[in-house]
PDB file of N, CA and C in Angstrom:
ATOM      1  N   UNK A   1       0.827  -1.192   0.000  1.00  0.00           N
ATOM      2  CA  UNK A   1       0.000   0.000   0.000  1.00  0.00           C
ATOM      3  C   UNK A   1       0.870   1.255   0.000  1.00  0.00           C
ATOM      4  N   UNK A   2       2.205   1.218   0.486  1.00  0.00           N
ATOM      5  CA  UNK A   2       3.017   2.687   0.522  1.00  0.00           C
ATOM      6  C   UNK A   2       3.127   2.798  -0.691  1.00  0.00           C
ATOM      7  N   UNK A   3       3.864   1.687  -1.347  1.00  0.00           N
ATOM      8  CA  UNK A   3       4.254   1.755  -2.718  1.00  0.00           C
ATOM      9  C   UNK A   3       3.027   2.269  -3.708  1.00  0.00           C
ATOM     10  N   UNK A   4       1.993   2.239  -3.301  1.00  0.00           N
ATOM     11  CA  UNK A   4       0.425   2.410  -4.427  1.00  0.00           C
ATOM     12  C   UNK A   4       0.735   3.784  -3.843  1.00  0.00           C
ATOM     13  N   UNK A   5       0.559   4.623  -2.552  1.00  0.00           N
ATOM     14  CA  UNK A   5       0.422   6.068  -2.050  1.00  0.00           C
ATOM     15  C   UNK A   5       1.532   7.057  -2.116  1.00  0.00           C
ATOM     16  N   UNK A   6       2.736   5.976  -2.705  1.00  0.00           N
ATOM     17  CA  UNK A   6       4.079   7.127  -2.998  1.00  0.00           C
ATOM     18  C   UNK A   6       4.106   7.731  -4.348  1.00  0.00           C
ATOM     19  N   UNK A   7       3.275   6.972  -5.142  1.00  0.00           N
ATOM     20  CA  UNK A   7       2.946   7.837  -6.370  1.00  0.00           C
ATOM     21  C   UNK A   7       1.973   9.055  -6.415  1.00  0.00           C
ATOM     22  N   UNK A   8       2.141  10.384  -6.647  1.00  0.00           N
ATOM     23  CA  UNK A   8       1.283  11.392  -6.595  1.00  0.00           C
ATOM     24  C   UNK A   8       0.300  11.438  -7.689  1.00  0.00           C
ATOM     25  N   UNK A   9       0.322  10.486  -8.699  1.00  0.00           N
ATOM     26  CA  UNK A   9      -0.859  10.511  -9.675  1.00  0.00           C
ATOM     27  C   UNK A   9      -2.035   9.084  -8.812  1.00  0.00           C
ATOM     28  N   UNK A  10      -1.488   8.449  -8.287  1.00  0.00           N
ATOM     29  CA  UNK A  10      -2.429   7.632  -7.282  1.00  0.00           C
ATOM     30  C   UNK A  10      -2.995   8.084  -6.424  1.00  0.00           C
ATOM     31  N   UNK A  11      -2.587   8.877  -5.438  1.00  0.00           N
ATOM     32  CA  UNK A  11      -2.866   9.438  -4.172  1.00  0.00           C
ATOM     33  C   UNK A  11      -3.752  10.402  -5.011  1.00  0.00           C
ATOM     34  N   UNK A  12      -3.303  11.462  -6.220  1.00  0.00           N
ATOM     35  CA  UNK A  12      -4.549  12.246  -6.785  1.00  0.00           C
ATOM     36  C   UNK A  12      -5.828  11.265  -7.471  1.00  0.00           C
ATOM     37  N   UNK A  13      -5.499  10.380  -7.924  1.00  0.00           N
ATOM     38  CA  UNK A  13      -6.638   9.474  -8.063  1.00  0.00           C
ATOM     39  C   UNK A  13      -7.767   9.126  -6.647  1.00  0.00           C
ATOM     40  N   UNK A  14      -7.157   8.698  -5.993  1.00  0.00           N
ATOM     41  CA  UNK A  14      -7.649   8.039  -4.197  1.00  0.00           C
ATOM     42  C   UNK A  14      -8.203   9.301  -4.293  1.00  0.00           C
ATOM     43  N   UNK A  15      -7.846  10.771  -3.744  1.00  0.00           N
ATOM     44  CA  UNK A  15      -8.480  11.511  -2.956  1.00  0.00           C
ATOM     45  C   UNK A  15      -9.709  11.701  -4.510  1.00  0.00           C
ATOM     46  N   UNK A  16      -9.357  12.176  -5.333  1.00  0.00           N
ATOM     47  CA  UNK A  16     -11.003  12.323  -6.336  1.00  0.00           C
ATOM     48  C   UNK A  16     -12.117  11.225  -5.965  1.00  0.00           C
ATOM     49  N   UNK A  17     -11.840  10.178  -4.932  1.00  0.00           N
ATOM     50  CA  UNK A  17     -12.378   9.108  -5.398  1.00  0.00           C
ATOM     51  C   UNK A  17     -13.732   9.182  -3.952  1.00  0.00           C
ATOM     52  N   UNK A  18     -12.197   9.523  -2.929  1.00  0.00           N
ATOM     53  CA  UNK A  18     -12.821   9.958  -1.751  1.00  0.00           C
ATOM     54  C   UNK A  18     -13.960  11.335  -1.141  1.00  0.00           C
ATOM     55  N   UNK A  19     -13.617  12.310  -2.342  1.00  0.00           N
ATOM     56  CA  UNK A  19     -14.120  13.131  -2.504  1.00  0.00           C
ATOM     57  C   UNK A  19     -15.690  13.410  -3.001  1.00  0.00           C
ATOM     58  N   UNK A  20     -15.327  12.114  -4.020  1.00  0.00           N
ATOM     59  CA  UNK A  20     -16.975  12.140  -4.612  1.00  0.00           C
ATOM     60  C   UNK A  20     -17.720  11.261  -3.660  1.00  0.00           C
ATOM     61  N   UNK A  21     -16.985  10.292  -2.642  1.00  0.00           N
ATOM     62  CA  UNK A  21     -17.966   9.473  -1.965  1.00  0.00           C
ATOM     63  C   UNK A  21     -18.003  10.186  -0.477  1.00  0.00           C
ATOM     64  N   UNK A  22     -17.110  11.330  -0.469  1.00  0.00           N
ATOM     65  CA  UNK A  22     -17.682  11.902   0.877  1.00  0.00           C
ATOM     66  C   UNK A  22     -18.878  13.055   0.344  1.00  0.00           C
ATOM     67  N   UNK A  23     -18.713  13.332  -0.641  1.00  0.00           N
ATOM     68  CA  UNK A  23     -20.346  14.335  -0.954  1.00  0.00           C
ATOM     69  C   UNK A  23     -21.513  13.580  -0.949  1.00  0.00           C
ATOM     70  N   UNK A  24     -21.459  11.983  -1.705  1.00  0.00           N
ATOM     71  CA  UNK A  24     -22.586  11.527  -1.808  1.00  0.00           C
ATOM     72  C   UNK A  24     -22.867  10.997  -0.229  1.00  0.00           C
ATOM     73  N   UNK A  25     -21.934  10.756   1.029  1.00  0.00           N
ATOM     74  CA  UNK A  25     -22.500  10.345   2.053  1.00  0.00           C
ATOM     75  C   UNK A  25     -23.338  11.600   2.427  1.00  0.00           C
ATOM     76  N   UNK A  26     -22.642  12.814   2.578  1.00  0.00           N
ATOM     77  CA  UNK A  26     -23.146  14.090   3.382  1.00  0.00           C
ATOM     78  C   UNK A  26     -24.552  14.433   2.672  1.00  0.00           C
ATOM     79  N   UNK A  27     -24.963  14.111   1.340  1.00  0.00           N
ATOM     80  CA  UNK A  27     -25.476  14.512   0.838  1.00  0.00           C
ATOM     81  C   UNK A  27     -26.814  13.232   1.012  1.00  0.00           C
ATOM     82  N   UNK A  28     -26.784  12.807   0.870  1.00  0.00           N
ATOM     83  CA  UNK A  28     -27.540  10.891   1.237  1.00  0.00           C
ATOM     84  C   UNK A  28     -27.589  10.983   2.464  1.00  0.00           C
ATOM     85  N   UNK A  29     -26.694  11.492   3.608  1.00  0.00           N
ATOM     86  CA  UNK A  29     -26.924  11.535   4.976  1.00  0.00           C
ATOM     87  C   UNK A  29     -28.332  12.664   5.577  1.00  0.00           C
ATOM     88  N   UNK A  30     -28.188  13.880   4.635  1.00  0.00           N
ATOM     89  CA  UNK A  30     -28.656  15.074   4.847  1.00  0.00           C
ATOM     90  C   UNK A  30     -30.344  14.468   4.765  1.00  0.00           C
ATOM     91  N   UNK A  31     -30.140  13.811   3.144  1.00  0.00           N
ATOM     92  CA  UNK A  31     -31.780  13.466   2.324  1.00  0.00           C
ATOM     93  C   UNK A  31     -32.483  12.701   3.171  1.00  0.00           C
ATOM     94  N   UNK A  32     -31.839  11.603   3.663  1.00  0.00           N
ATOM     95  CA  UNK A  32     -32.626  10.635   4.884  1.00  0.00           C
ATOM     96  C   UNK A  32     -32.385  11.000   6.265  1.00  0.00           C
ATOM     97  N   UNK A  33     -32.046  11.908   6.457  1.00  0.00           N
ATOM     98  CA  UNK A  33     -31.827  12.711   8.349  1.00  0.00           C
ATOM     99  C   UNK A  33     -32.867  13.352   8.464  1.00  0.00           C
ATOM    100  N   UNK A  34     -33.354  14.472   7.021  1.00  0.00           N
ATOM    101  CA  UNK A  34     -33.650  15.243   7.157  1.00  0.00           C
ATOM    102  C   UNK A  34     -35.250  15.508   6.045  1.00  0.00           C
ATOM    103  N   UNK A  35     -35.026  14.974   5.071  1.00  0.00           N
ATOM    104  CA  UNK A  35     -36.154  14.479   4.730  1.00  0.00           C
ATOM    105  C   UNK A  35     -36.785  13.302   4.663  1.00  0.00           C
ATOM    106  N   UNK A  36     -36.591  12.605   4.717  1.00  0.00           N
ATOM    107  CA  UNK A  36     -37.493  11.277   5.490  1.00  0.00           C
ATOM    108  C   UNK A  36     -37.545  10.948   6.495  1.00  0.00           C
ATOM    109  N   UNK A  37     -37.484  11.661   7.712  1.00  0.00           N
ATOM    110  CA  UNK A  37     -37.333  11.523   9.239  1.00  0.00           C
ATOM    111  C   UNK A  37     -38.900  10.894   9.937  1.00  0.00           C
ATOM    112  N   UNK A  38     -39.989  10.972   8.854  1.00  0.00           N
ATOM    113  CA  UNK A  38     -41.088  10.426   9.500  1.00  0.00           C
ATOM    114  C   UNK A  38     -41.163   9.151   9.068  1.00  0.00           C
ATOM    115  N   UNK A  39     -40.247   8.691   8.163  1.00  0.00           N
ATOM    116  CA  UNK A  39     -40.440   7.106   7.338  1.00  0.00           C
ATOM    117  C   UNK A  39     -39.767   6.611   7.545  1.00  0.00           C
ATOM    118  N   UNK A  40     -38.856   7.058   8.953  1.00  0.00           N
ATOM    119  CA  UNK A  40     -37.229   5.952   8.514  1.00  0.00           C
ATOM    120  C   UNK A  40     -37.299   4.962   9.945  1.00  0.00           C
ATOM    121  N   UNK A  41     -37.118   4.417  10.686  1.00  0.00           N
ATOM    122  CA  UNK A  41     -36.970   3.777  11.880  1.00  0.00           C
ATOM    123  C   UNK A  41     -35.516   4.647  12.395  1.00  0.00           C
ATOM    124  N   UNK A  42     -35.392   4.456  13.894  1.00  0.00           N
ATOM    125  CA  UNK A  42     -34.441   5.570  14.824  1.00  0.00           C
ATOM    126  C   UNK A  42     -32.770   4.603  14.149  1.00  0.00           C
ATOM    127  N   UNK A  43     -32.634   3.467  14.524  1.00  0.00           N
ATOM    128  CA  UNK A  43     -31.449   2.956  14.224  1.00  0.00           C
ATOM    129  C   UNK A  43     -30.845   4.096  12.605  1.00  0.00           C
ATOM    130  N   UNK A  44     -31.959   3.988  11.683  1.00  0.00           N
ATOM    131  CA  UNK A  44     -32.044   4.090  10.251  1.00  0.00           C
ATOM    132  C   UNK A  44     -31.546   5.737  10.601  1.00  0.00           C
ATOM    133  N   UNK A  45     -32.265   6.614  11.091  1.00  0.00           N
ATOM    134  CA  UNK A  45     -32.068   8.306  11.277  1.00  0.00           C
ATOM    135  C   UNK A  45     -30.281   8.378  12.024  1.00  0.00           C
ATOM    136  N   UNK A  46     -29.738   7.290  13.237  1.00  0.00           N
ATOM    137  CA  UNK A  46     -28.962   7.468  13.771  1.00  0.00           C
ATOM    138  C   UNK A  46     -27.875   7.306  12.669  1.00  0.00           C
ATOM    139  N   UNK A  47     -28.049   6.515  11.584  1.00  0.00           N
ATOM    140  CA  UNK A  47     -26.851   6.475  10.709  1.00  0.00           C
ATOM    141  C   UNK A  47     -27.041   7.283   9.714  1.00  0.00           C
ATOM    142  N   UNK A  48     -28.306   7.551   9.783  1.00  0.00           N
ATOM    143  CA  UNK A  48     -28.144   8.906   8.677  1.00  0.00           C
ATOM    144  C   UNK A  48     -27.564  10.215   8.581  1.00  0.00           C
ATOM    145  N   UNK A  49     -28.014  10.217  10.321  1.00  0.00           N
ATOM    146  CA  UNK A  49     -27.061  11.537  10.442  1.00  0.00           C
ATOM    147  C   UNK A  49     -25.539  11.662  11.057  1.00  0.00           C
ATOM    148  N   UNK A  50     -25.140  10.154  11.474  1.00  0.00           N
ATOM    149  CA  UNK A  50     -23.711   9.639  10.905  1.00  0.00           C
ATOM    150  C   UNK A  50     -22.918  10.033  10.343  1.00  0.00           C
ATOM    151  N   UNK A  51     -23.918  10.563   8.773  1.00  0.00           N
ATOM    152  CA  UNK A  51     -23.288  10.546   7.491  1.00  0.00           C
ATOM    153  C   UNK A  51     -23.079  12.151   7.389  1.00  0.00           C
ATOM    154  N   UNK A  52     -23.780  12.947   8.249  1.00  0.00           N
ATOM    155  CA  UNK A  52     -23.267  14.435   8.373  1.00  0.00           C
ATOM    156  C   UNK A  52     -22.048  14.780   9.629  1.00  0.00           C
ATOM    157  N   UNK A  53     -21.678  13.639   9.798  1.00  0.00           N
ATOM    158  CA  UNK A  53     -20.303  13.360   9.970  1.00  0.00           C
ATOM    159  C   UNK A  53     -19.324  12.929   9.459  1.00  0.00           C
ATOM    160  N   UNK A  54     -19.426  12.020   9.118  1.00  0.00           N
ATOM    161  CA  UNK A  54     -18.884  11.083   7.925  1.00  0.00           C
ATOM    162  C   UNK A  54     -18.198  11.640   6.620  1.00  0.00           C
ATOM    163  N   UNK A  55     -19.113  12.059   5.967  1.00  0.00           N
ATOM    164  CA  UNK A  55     -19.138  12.792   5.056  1.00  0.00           C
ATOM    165  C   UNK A  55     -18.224  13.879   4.664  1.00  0.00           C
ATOM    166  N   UNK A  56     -18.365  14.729   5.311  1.00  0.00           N
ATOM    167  CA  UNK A  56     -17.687  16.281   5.517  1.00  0.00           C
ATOM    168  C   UNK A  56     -16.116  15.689   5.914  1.00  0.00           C
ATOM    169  N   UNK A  57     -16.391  14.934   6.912  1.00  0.00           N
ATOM    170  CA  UNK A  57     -14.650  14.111   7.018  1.00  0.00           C
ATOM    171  C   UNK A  57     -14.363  13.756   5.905  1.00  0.00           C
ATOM    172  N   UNK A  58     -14.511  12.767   5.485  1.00  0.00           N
ATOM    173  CA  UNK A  58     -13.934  12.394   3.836  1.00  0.00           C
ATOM    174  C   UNK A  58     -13.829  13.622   3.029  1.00  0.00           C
ATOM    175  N   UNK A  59     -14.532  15.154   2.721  1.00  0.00           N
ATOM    176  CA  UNK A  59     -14.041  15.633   1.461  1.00  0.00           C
ATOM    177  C   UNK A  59     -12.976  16.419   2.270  1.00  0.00           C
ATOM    178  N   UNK A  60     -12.820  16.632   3.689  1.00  0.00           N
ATOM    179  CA  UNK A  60     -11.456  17.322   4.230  1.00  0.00           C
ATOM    180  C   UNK A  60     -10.207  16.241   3.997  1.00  0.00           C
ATOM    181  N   UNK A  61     -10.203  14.979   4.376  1.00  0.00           N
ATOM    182  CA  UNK A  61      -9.444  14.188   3.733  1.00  0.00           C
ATOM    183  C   UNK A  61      -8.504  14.181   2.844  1.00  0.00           C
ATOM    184  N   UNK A  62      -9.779  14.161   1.582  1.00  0.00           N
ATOM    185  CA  UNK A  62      -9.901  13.966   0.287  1.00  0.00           C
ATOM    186  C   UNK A  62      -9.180  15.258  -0.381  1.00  0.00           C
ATOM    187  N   UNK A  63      -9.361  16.434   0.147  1.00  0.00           N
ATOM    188  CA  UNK A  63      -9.111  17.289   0.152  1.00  0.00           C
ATOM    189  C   UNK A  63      -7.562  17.404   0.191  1.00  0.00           C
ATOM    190  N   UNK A  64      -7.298  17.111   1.354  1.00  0.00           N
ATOM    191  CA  UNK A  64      -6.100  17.589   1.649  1.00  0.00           C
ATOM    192  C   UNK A  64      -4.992  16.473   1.225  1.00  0.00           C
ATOM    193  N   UNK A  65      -5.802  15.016   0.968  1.00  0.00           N
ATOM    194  CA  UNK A  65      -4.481  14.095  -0.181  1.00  0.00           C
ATOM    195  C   UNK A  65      -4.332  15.282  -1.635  1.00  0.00           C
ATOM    196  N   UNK A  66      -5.557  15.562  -1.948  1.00  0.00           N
ATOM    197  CA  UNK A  66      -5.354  16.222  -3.304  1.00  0.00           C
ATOM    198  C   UNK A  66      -4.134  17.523  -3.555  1.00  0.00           C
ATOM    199  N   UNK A  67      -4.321  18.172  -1.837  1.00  0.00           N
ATOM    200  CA  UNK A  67      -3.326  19.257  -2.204  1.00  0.00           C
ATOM    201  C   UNK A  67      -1.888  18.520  -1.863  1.00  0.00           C
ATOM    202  N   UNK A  68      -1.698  17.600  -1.215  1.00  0.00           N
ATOM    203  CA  UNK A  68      -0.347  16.963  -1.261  1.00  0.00           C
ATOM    204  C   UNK A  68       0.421  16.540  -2.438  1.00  0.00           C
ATOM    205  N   UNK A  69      -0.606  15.803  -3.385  1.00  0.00           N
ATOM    206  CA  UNK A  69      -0.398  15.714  -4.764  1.00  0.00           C
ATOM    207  C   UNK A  69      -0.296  16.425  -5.486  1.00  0.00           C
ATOM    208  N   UNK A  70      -0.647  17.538  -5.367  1.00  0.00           N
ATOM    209  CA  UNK A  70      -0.654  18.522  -5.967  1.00  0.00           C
ATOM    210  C   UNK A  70       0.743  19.507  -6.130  1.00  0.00           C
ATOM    211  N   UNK A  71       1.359  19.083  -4.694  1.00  0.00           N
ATOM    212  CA  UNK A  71       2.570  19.789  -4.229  1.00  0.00           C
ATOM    213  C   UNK A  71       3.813  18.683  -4.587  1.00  0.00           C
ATOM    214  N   UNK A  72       3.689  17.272  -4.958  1.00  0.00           N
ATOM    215  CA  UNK A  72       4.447  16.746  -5.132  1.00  0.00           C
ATOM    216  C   UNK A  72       4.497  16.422  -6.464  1.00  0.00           C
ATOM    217  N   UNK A  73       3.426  17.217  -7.125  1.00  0.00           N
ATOM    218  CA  UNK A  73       3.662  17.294  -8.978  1.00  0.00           C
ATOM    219  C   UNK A  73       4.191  18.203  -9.559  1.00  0.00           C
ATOM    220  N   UNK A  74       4.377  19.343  -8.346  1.00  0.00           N
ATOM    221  CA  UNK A  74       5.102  20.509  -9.453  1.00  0.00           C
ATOM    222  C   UNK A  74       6.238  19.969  -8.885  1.00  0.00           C
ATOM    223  N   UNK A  75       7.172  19.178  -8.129  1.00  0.00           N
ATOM    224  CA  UNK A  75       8.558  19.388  -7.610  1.00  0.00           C
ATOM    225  C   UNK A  75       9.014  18.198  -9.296  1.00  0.00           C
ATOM    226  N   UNK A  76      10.640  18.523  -9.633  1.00  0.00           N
ATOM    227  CA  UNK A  76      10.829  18.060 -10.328  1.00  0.00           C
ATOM    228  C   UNK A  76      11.171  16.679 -10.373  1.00  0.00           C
ATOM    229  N   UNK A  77      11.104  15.629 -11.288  1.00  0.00           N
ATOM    230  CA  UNK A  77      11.596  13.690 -10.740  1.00  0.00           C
ATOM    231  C   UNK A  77      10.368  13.314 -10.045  1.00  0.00           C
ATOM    232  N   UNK A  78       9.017  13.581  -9.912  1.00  0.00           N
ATOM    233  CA  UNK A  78       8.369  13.356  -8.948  1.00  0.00           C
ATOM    234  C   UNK A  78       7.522  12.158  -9.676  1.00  0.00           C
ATOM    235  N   UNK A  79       7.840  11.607 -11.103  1.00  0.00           N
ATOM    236  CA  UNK A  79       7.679  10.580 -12.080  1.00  0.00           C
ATOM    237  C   UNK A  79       8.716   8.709 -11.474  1.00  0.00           C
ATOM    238  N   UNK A  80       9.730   9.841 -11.091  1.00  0.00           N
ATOM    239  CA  UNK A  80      10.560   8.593 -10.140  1.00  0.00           C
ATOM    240  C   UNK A  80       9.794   7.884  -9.096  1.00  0.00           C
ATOM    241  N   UNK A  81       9.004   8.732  -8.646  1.00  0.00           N
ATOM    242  CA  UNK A  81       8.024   7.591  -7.569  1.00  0.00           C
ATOM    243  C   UNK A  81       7.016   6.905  -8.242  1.00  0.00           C
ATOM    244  N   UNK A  82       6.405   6.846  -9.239  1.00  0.00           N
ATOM    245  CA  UNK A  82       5.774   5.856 -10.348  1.00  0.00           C
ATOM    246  C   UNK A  82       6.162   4.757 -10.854  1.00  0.00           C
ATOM    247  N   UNK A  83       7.653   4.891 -10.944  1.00  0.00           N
ATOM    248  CA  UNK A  83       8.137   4.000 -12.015  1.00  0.00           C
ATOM    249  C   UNK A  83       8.183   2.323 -11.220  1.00  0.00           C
ATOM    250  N   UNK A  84       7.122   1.585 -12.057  1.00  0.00           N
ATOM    251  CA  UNK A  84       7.061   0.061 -11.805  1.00  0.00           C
ATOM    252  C   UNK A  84       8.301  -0.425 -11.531  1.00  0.00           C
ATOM    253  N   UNK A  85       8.447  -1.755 -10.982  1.00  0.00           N
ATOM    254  CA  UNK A  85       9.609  -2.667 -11.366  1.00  0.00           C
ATOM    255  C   UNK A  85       9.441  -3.802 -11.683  1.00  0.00           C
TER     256      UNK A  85
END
């Protein structure tokens, strides 16, 4: 797994990935917390609004792999951490 996260075109892959699945939790968390709160059972509401936790964590995450990658693509050789063997 280091070897998959020392590449900065991976780690920018991972966080896009994390990013879109922390909007759809916050966003899926919000829809069933908050609009279906009379149809859902309590277990069902407690993980829904979970997900307005959940959620918002992953795109700070997601976020902040992206600006790491971001910082390790402008430095120069940063293709040397890609290269298979």
């Amino acid at each position: 797994m280091i070897e998959f996260l020392s590449c900065p075109k991976n780690v920018l892959r991972v966080s896009t990935q994390l990013l879109i699945a922390g909007l759809a939790v916050l966003l899926a968390g919000i829809g069933a917390g908050y609009g279906l709160e009379n149809v859902l059972s309590i277990p069902v509401l407690v993980l829904a609004h979970s997900g307005l936790i959940i959620g918002p964590t992953m795109l700070k995450i997601g976020y902040v792999m992206r600006l790491l990658a971001q910082h390790y693509m402008k430095k120069e050789g940063w293709e040397a951490n890609c290269a298979i063997a």
